[in-house]
Protein backbone atom coordinates (compact mmCIF):
# COMPACT_ATOMS: atom_id res chain seq x y z
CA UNK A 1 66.14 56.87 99.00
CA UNK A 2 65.05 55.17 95.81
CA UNK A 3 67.88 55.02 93.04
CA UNK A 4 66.06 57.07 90.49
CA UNK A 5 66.26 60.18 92.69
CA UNK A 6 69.38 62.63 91.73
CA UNK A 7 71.45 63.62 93.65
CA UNK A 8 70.67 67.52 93.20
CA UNK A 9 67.05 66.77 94.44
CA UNK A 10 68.30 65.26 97.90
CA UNK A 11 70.58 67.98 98.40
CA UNK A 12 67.52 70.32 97.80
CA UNK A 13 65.36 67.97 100.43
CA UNK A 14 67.75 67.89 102.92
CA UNK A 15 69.43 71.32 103.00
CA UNK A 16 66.98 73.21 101.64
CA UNK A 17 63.42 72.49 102.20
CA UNK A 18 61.66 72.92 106.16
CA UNK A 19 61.66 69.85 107.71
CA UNK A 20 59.15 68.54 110.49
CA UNK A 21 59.35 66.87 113.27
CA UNK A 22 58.40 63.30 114.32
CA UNK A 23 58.20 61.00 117.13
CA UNK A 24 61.33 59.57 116.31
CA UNK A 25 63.72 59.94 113.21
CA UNK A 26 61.27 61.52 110.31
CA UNK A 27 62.00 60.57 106.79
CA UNK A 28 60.95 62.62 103.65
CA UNK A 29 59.36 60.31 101.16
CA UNK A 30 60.17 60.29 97.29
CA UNK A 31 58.23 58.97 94.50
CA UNK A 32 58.53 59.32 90.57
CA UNK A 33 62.90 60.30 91.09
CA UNK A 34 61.68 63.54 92.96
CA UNK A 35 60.91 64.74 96.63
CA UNK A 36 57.30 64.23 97.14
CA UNK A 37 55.34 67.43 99.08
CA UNK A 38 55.25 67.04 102.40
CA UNK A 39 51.28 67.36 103.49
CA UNK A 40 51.35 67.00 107.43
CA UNK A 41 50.63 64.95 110.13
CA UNK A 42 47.95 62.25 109.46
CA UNK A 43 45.33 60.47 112.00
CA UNK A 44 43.08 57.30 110.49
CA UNK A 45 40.80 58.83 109.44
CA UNK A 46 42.70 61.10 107.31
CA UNK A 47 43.98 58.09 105.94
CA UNK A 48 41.28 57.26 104.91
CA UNK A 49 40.68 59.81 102.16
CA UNK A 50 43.90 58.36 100.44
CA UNK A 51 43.63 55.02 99.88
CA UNK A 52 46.95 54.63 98.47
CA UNK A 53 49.11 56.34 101.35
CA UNK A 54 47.03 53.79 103.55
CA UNK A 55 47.79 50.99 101.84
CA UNK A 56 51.57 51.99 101.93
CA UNK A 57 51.31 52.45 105.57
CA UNK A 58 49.31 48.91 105.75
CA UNK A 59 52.03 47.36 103.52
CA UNK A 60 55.00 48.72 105.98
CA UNK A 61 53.08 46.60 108.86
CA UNK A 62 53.20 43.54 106.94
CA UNK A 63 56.73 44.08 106.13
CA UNK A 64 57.62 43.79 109.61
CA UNK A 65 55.38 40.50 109.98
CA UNK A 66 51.97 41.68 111.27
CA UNK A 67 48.90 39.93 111.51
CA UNK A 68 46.21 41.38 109.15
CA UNK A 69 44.31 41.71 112.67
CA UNK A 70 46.99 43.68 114.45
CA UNK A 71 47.98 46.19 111.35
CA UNK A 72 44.20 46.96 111.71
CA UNK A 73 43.94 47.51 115.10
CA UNK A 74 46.86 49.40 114.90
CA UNK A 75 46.05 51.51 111.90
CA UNK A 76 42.81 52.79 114.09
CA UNK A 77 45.28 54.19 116.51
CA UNK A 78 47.13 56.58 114.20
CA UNK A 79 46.10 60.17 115.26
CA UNK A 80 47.36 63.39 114.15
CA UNK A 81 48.07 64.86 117.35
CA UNK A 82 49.31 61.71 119.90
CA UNK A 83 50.71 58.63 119.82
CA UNK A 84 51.47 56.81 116.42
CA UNK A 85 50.78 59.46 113.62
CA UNK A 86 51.80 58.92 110.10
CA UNK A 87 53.02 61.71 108.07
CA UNK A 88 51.29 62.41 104.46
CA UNK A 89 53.32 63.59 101.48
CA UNK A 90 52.09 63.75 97.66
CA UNK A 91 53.56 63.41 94.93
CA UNK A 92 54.58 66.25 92.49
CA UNK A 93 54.37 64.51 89.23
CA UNK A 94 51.90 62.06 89.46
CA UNK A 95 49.89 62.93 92.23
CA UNK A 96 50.03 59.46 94.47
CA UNK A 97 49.94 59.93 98.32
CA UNK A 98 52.41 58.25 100.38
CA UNK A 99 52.68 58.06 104.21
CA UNK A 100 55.07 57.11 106.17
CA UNK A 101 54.13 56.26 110.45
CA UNK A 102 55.96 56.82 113.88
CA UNK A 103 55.49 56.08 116.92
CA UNK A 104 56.30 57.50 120.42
């Protein structure tokens, strides 16, 4: 959780607001010192439509030490239904999309 969010507004994320499920351990996202809305379940090509929640997911590959060439080829697998799916939220006060990926 980024420092600028209070605590009141992770208390209202996690005891409050539906959750959804993942793969593995789902996280809620945050942005501008609130909870961002959670969209849904995201394949590549829904991605694709939010260039900045795709670059966030591209960014988290190269954190781990990806090649360029294997973040892509693995960014082509994300579907919304199977497999590795990344999970879209947007923000409430400035309107970025952010994603966040799993994997089975």
């Amino acid at each position: 959780m980024p420092d600028d969010v209070p605590l009141q507004i992770v208390e209202e994320v996690t005891q409050r607001t539906p959750g959804f499920y993942g793969w593995q351990q789902p996280s809620w996202l945050y942005h501008c010192g609130d909870g961002a809305a959670f969209l849904g379940p995201a394949g590549y090509h829904d991605l694709q439509s939010h260039p900045d929640a795709l670059e966030m997911v591209r960014g988290s590959y190269h954190q781990l030490g990806w090649s360029g060439h294997d973040t892509e080829a693995f960014l082509r697998q994300l579907d919304r239904a199977n497999g590795p799916t990344a999970y879209l939220f947007q923000c409430l006060h400035c309107g970025a999309h952010l994603a966040s990926w799993d994997i089975d």
